[in-house]
PDB file of N, CA and C in Angstrom:
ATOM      1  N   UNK A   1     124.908 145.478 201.922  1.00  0.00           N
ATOM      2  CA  UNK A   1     125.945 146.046 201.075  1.00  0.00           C
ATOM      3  C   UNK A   1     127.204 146.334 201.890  1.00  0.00           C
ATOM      4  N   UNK A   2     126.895 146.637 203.120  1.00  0.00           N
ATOM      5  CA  UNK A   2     128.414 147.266 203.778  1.00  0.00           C
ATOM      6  C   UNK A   2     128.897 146.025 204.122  1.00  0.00           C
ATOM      7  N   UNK A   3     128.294 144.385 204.899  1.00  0.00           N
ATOM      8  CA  UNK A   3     129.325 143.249 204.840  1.00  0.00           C
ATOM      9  C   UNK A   3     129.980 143.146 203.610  1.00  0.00           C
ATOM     10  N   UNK A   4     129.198 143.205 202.324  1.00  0.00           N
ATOM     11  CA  UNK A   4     130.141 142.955 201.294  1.00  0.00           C
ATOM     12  C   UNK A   4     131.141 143.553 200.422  1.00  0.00           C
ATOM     13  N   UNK A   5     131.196 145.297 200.829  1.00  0.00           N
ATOM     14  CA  UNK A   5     132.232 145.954 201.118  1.00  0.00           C
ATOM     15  C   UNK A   5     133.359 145.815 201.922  1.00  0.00           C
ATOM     16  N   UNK A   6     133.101 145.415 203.049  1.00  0.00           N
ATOM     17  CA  UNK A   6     134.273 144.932 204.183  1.00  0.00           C
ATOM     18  C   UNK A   6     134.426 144.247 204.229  1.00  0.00           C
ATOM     19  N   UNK A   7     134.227 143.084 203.158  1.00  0.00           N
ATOM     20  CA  UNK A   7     134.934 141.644 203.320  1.00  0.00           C
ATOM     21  C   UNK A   7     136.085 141.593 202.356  1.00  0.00           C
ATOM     22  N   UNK A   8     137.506 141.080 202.793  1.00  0.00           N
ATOM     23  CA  UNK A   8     138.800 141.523 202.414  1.00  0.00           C
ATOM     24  C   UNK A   8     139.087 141.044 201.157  1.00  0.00           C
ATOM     25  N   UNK A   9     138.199 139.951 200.635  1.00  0.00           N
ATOM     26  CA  UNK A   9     138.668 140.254 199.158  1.00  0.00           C
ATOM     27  C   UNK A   9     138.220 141.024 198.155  1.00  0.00           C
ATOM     28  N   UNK A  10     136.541 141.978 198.745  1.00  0.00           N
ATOM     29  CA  UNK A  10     136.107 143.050 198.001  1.00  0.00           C
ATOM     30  C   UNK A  10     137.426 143.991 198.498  1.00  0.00           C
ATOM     31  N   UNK A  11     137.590 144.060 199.420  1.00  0.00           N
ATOM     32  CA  UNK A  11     138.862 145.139 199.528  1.00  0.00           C
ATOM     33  C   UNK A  11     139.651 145.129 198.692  1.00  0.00           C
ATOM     34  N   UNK A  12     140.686 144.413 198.768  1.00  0.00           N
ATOM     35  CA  UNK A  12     142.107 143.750 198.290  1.00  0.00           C
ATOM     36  C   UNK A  12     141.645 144.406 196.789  1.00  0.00           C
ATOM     37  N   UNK A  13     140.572 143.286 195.906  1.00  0.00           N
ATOM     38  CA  UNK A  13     140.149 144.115 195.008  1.00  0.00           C
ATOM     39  C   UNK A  13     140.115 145.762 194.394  1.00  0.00           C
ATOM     40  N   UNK A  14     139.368 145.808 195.357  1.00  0.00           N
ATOM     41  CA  UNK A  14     139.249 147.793 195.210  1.00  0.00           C
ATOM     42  C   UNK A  14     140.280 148.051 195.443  1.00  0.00           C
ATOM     43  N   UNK A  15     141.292 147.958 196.112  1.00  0.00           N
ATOM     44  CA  UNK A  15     142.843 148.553 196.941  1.00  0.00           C
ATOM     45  C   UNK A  15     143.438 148.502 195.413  1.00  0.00           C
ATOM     46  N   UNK A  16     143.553 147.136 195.093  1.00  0.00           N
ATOM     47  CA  UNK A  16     144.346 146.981 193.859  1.00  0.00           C
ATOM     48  C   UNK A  16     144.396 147.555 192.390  1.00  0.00           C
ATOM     49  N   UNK A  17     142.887 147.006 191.799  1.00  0.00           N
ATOM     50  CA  UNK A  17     141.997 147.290 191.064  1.00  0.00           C
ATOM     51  C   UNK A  17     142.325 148.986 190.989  1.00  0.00           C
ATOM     52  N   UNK A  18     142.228 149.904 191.349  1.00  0.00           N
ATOM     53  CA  UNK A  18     141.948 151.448 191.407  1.00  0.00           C
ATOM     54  C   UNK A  18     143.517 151.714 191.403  1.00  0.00           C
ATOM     55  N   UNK A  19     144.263 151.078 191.785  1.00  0.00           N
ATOM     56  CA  UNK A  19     145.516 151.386 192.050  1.00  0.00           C
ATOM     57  C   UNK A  19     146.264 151.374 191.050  1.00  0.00           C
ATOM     58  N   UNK A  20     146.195 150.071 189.952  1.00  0.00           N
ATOM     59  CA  UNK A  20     146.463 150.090 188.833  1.00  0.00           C
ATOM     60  C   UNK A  20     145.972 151.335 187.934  1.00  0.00           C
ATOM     61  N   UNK A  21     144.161 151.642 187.685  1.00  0.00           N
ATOM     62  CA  UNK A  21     143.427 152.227 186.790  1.00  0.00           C
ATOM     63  C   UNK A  21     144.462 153.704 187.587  1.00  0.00           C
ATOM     64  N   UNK A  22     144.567 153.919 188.703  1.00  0.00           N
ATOM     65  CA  UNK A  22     145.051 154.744 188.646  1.00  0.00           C
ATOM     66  C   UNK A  22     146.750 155.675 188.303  1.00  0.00           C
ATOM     67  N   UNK A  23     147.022 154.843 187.992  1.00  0.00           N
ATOM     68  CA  UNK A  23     148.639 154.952 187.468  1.00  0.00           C
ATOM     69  C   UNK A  23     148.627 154.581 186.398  1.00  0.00           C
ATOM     70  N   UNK A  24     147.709 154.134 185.757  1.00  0.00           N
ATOM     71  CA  UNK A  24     147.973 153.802 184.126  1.00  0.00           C
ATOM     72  C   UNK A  24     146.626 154.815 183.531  1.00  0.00           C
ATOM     73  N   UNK A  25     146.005 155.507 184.343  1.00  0.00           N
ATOM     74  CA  UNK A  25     145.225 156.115 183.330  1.00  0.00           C
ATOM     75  C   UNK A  25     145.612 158.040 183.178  1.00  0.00           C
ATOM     76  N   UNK A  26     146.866 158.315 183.386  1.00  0.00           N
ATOM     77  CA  UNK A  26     147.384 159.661 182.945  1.00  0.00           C
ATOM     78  C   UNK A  26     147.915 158.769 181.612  1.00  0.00           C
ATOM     79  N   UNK A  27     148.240 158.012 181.356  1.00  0.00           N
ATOM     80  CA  UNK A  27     149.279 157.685 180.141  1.00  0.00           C
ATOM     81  C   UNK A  27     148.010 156.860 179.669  1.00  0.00           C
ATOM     82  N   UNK A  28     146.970 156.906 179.903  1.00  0.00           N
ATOM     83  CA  UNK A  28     146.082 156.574 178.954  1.00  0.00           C
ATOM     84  C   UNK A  28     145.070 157.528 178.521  1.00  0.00           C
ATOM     85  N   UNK A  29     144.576 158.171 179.109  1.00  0.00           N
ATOM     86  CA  UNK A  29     143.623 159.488 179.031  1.00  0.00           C
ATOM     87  C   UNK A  29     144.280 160.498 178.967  1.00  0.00           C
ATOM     88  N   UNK A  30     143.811 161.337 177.704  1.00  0.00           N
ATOM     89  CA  UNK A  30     145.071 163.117 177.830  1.00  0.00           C
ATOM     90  C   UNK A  30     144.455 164.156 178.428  1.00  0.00           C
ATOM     91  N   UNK A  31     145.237 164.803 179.595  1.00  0.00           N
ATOM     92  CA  UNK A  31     144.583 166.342 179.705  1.00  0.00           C
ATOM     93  C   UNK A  31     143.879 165.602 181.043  1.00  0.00           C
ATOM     94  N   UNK A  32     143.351 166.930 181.591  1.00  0.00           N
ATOM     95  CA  UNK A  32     142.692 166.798 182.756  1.00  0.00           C
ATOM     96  C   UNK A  32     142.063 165.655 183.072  1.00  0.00           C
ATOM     97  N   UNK A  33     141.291 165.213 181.979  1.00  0.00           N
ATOM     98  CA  UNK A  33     140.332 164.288 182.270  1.00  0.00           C
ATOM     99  C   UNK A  33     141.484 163.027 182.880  1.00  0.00           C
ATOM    100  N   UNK A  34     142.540 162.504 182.007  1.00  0.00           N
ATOM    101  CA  UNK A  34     142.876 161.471 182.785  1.00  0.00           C
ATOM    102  C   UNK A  34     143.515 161.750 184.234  1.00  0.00           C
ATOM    103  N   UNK A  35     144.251 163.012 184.543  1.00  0.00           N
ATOM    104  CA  UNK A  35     144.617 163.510 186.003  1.00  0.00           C
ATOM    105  C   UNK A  35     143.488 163.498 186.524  1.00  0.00           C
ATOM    106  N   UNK A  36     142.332 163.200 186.771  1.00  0.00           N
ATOM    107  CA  UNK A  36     141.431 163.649 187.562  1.00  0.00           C
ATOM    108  C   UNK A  36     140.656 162.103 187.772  1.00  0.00           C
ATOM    109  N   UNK A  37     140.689 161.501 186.531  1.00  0.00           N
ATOM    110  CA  UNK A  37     140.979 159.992 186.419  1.00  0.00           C
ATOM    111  C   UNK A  37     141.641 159.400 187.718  1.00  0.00           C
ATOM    112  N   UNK A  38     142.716 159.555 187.744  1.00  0.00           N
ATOM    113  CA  UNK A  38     143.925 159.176 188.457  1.00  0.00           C
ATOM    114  C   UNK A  38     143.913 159.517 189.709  1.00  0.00           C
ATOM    115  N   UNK A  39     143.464 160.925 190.305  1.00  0.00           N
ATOM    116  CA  UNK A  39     142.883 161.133 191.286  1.00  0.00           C
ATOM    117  C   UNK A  39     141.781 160.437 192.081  1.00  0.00           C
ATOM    118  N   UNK A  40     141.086 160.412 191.124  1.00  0.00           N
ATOM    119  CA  UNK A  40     139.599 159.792 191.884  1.00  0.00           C
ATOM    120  C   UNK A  40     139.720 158.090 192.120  1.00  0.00           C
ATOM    121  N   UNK A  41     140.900 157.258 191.005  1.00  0.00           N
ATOM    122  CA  UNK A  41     140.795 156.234 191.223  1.00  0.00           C
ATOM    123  C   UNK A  41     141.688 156.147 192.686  1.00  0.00           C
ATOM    124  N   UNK A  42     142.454 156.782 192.894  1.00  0.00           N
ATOM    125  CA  UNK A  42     143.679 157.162 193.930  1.00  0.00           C
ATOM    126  C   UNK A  42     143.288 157.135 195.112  1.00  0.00           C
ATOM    127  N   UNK A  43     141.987 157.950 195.006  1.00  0.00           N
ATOM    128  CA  UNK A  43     141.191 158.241 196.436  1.00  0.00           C
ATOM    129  C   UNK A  43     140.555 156.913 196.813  1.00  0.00           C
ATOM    130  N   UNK A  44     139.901 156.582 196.290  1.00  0.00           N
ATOM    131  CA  UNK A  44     138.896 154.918 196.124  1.00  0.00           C
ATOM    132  C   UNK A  44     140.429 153.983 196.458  1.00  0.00           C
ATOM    133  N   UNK A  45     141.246 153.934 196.006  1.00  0.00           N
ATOM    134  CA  UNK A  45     142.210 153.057 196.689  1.00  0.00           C
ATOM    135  C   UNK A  45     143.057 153.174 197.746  1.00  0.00           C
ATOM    136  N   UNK A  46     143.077 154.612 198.445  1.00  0.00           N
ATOM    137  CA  UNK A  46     143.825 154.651 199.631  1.00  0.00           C
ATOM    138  C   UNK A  46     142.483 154.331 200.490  1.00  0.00           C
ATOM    139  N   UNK A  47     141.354 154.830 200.137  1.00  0.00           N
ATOM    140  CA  UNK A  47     140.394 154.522 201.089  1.00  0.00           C
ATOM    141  C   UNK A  47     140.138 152.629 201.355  1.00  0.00           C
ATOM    142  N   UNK A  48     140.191 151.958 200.652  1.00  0.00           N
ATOM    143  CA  UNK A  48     139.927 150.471 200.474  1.00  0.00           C
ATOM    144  C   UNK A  48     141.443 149.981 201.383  1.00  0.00           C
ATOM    145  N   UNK A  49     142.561 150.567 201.222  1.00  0.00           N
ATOM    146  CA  UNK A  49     143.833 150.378 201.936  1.00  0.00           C
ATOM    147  C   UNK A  49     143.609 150.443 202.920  1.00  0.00           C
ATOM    148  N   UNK A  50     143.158 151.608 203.569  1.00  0.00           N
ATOM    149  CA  UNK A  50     143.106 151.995 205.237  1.00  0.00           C
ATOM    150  C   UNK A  50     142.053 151.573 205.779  1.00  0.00           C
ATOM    151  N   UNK A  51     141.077 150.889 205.007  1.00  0.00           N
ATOM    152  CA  UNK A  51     139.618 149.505 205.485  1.00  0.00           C
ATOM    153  C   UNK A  51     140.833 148.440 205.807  1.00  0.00           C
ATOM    154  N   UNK A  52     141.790 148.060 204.995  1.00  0.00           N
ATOM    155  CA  UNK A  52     142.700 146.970 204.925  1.00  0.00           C
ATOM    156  C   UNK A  52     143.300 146.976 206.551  1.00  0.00           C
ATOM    157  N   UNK A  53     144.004 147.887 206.862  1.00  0.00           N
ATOM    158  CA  UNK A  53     145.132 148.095 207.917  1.00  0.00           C
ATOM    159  C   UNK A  53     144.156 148.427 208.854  1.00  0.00           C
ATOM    160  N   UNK A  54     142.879 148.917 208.828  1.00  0.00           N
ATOM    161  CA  UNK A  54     141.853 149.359 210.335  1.00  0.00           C
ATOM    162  C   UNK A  54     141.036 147.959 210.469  1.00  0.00           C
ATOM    163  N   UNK A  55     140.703 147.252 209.571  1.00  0.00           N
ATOM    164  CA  UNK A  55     140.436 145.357 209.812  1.00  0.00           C
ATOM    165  C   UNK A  55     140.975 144.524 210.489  1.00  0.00           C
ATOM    166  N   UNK A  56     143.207 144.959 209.684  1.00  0.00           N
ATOM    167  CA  UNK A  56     143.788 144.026 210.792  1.00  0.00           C
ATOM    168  C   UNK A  56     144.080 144.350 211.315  1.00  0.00           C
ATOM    169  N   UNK A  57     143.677 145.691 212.439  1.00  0.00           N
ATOM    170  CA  UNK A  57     144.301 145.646 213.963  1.00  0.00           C
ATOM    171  C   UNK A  57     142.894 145.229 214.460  1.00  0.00           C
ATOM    172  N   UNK A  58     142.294 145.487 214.375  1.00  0.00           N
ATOM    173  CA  UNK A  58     140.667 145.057 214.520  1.00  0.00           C
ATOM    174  C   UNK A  58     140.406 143.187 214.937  1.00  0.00           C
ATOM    175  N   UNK A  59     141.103 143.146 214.044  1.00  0.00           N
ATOM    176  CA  UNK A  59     140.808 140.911 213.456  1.00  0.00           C
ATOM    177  C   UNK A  59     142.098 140.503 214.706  1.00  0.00           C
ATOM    178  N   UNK A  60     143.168 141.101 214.836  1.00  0.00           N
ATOM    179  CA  UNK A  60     143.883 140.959 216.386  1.00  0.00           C
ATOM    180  C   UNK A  60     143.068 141.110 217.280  1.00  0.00           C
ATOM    181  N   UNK A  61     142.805 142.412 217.548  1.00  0.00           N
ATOM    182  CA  UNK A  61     142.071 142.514 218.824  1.00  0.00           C
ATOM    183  C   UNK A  61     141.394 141.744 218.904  1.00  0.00           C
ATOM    184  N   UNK A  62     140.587 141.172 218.728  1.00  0.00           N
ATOM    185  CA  UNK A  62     138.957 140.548 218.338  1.00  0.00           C
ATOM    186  C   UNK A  62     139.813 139.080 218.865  1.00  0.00           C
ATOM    187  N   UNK A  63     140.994 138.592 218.096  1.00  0.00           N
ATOM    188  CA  UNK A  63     141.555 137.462 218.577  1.00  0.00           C
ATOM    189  C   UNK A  63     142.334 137.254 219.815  1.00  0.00           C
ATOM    190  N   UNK A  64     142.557 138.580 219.875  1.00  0.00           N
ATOM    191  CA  UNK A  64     143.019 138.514 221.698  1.00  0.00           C
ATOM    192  C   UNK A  64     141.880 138.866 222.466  1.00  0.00           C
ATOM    193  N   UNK A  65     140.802 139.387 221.840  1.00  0.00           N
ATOM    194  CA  UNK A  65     139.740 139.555 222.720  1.00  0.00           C
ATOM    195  C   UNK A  65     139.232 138.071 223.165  1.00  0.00           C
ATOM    196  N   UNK A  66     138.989 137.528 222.437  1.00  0.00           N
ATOM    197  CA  UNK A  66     138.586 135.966 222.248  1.00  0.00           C
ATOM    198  C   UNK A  66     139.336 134.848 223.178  1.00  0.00           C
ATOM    199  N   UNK A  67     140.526 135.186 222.712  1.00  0.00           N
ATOM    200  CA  UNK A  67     141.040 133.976 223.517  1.00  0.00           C
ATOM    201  C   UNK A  67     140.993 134.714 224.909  1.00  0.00           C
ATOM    202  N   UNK A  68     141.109 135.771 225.526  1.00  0.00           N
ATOM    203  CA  UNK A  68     141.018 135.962 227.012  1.00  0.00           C
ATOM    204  C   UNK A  68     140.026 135.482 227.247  1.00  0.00           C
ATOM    205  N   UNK A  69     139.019 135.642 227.154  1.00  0.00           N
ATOM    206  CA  UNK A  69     137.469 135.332 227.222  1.00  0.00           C
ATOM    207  C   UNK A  69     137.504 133.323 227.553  1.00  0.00           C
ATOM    208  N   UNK A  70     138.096 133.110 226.584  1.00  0.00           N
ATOM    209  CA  UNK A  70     138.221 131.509 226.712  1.00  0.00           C
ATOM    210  C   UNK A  70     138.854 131.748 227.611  1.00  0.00           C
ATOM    211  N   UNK A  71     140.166 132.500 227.745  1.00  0.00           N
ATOM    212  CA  UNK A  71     140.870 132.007 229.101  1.00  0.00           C
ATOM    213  C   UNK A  71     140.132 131.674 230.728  1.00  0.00           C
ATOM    214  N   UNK A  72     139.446 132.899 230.293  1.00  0.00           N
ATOM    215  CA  UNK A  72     138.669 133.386 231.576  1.00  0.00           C
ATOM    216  C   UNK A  72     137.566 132.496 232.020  1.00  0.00           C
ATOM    217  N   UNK A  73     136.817 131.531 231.242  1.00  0.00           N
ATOM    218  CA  UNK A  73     135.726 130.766 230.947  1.00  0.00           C
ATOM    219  C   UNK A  73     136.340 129.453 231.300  1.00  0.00           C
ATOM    220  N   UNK A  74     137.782 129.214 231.349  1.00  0.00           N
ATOM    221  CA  UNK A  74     137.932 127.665 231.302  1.00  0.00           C
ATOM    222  C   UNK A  74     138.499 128.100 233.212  1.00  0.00           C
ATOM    223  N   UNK A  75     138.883 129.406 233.391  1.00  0.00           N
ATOM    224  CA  UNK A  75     139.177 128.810 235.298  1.00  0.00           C
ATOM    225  C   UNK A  75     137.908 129.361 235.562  1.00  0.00           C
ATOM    226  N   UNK A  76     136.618 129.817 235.255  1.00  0.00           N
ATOM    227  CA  UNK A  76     135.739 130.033 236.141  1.00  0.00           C
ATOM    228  C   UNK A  76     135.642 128.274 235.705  1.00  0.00           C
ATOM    229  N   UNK A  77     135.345 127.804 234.893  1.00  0.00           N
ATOM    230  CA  UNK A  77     134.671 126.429 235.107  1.00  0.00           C
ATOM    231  C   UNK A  77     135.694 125.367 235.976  1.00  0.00           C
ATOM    232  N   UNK A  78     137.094 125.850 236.039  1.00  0.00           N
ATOM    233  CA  UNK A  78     138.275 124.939 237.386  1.00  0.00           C
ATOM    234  C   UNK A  78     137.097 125.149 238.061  1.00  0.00           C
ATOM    235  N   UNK A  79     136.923 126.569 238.571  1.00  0.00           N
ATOM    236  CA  UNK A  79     136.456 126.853 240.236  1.00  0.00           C
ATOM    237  C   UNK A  79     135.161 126.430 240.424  1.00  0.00           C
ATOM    238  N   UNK A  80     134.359 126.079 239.260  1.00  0.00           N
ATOM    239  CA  UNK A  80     133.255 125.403 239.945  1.00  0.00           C
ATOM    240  C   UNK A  80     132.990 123.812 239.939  1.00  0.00           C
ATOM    241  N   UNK A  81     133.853 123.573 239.342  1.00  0.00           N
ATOM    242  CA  UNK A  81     134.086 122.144 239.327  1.00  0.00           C
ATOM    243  C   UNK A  81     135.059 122.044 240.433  1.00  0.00           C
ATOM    244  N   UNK A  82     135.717 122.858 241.142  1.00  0.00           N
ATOM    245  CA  UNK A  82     136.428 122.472 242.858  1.00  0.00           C
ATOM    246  C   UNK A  82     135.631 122.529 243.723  1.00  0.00           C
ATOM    247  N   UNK A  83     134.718 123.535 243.554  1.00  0.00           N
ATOM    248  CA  UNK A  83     133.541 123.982 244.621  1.00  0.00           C
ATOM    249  C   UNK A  83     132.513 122.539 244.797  1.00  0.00           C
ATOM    250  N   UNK A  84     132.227 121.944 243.763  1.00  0.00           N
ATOM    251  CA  UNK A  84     131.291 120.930 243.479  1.00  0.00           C
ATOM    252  C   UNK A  84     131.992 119.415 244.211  1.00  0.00           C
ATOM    253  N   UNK A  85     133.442 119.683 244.739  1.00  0.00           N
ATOM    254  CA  UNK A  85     134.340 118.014 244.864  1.00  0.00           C
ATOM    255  C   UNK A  85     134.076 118.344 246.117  1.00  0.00           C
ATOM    256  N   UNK A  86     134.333 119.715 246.668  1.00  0.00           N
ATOM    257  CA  UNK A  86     134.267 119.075 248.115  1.00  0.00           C
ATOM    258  C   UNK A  86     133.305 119.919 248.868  1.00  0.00           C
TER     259      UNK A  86
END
């Protein structure tokens, strides 16, 4: 259940999805019930937002993590392929 929570188009979804229900449901529901409506959908969508923005600094790192790693992997293999010529 939690990969398919954190995968960005269940996000995007929820971000959106709640974001709408939540700005259209005071002018659809009267009285507390729809403010509280609006609240709760409010909360569920800043939370799905800040999954959004803590992913992509995350999905960078991970890609600069990555390519150093390659970096690092292609001169250890120079140096043992020099070691091996002579």
């Amino acid at each position: 259940m939690k990969a398919l929570l954190s995968s960005k188009p269940v996000l995007w979804f929820l971000f959106l999805f709640n974001l709408v229900v939540a700005v259209a449901a005071p002018f659809v529901v009267d009285g507390s019930q729809g403010v509280m409506t609006a609240v709760g959908m409010g909360v569920v969508s800043l939370g799905a937002g800040l999954s959004l923005l803590k992913g992509r600094g995350q999905t960078q790192t991970h890609a600069q993590t990555h390519a150093h790693a390659h970096a690092q992997g292609q001169g250890q293999g120079q140096g043992q392929r020099q070691g091996q010529r002579a």
